[in-house]
C-alpha atoms as a PDB file:
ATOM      1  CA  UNK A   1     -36.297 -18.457  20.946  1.00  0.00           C
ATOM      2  CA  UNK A   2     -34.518 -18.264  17.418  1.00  0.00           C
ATOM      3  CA  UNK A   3     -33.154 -21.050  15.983  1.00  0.00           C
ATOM      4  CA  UNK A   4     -30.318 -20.974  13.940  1.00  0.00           C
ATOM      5  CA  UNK A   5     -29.780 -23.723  11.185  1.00  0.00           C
ATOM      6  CA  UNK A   6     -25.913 -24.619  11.538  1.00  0.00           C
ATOM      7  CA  UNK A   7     -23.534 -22.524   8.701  1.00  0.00           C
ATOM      8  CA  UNK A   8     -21.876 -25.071   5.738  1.00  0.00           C
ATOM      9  CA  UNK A   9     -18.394 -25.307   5.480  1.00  0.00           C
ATOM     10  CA  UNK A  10     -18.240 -23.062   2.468  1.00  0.00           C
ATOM     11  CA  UNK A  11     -20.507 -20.360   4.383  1.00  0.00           C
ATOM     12  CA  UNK A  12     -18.396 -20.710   7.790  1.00  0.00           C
ATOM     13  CA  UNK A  13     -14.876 -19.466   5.457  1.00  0.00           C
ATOM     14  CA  UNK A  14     -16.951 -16.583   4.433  1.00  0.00           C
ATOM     15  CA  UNK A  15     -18.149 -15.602   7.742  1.00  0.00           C
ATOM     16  CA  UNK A  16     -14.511 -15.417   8.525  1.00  0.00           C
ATOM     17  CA  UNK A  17     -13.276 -13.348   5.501  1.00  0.00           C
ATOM     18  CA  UNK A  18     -16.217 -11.216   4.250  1.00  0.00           C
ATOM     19  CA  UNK A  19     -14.155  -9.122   2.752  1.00  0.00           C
ATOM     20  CA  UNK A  20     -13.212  -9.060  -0.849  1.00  0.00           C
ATOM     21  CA  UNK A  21      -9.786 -10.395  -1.291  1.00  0.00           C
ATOM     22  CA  UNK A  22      -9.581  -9.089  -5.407  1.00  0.00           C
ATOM     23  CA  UNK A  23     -10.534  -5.988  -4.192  1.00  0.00           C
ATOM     24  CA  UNK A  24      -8.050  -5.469  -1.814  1.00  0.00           C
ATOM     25  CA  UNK A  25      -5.448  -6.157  -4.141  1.00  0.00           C
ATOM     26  CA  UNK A  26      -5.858  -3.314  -5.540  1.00  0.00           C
ATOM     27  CA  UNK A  27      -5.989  -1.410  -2.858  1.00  0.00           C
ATOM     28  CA  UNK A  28      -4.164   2.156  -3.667  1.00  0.00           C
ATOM     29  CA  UNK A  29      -2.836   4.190   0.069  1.00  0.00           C
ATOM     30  CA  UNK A  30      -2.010   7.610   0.004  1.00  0.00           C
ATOM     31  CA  UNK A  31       1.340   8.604   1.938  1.00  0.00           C
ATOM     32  CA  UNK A  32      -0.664   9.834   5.136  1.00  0.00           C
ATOM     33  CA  UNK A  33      -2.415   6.746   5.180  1.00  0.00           C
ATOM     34  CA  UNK A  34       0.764   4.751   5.343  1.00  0.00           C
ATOM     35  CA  UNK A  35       2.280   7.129   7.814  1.00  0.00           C
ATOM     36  CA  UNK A  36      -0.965   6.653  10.013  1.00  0.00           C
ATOM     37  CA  UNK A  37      -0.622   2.650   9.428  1.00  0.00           C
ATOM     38  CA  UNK A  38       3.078   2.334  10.073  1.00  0.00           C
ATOM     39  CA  UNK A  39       2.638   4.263  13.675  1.00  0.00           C
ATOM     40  CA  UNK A  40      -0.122   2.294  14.265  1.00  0.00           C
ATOM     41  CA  UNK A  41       1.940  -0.982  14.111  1.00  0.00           C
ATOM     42  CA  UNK A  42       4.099   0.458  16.873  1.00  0.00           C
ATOM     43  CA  UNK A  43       1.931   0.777  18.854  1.00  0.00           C
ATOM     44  CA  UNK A  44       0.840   4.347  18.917  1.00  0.00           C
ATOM     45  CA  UNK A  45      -2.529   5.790  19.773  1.00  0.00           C
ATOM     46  CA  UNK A  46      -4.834   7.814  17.610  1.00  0.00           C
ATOM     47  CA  UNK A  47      -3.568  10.511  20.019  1.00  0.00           C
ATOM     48  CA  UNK A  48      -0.315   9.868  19.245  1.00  0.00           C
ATOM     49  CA  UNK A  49       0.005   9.525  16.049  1.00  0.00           C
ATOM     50  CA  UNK A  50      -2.059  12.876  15.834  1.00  0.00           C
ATOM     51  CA  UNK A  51       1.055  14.705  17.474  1.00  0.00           C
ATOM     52  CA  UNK A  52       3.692  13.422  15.644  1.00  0.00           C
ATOM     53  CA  UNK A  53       2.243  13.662  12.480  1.00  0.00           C
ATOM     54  CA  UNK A  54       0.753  17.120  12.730  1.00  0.00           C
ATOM     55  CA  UNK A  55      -2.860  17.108  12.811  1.00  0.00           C
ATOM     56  CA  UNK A  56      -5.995  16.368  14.764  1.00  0.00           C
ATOM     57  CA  UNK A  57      -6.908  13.426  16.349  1.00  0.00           C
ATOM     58  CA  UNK A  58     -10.338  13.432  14.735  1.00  0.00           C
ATOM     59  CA  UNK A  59      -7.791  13.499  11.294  1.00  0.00           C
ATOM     60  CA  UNK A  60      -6.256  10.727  12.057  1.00  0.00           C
ATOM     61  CA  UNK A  61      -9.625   9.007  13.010  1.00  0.00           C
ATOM     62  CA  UNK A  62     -10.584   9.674   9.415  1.00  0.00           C
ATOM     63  CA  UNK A  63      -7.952   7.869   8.016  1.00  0.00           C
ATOM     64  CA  UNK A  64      -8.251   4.660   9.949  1.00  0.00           C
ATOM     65  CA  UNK A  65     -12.125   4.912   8.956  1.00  0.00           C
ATOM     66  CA  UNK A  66     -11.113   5.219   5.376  1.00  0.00           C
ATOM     67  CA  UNK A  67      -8.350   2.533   5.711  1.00  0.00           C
ATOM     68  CA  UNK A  68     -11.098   0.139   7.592  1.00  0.00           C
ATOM     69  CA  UNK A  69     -13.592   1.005   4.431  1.00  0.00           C
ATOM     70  CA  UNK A  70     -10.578   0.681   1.559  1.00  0.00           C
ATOM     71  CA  UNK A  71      -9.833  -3.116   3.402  1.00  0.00           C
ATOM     72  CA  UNK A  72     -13.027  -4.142   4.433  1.00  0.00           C
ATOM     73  CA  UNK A  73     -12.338  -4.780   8.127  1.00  0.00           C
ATOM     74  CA  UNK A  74     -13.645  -3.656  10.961  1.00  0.00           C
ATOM     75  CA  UNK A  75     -10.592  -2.438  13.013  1.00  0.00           C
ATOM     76  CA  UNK A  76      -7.262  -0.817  12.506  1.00  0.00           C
ATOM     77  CA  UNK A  77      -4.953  -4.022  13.265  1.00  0.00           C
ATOM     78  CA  UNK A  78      -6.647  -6.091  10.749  1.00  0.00           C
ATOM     79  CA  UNK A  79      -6.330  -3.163   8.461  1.00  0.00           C
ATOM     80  CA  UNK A  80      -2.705  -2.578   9.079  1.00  0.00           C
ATOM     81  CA  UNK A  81      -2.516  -6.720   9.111  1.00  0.00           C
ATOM     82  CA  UNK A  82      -3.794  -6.740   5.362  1.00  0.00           C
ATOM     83  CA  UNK A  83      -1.177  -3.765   4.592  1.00  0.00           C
ATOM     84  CA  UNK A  84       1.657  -6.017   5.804  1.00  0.00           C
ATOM     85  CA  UNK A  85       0.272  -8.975   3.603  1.00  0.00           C
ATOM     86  CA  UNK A  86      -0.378  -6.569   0.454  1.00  0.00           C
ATOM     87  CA  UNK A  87       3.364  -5.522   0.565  1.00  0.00           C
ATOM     88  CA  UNK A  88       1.723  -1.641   0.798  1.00  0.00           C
ATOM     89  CA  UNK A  89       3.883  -1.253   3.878  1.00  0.00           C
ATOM     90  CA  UNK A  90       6.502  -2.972   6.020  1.00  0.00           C
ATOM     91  CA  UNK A  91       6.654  -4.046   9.654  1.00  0.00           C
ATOM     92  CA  UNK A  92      10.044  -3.518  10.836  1.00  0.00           C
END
């Protein structure tokens, strides 16, 4: 059995925001990104967003991965989360 020694306070903040925050500040979207992002927040499906935008699924699978790496998250809500928060798009 491992033990674990417990995390400091300072350590348990940064196990809950790994990411960079600087570096997303200067986070730069293209427009297909943004499109991707914004039907994301409604709700759509890879899938979906696929067909009404116009390409492949596997397309728009590479612009959640790049959004994902650009952020620094791990899934497409947090990534469309930090959009919202940036001002790069708008929930509405």
């Amino acid at each position: 059995m491992i033990r674990q020694r417990p995390l400091q306070p300072e350590q348990r903040s940064q196990a809950f925001h790994s990411y960079d925050e600087e570096a997303t500040e200067n986070v730069k979207l293209t427009p297909r990104e943004k499109e991707v992002l914004q039907w994301s927040l409604l709700g759509k499906s890879s899938w979906d967003i696929a067909r009404i935008v116009g390409c492949t699924e596997a397309g728009v699978n590479f612009h959640f991965y790049n959004l994902r790496r650009k952020f620094g998250v791990s899934s497409r809500h947090t990534a469309a989360l930090k959009a919202v928060q940036l001002g790069l798009i708008t929930f509405s």
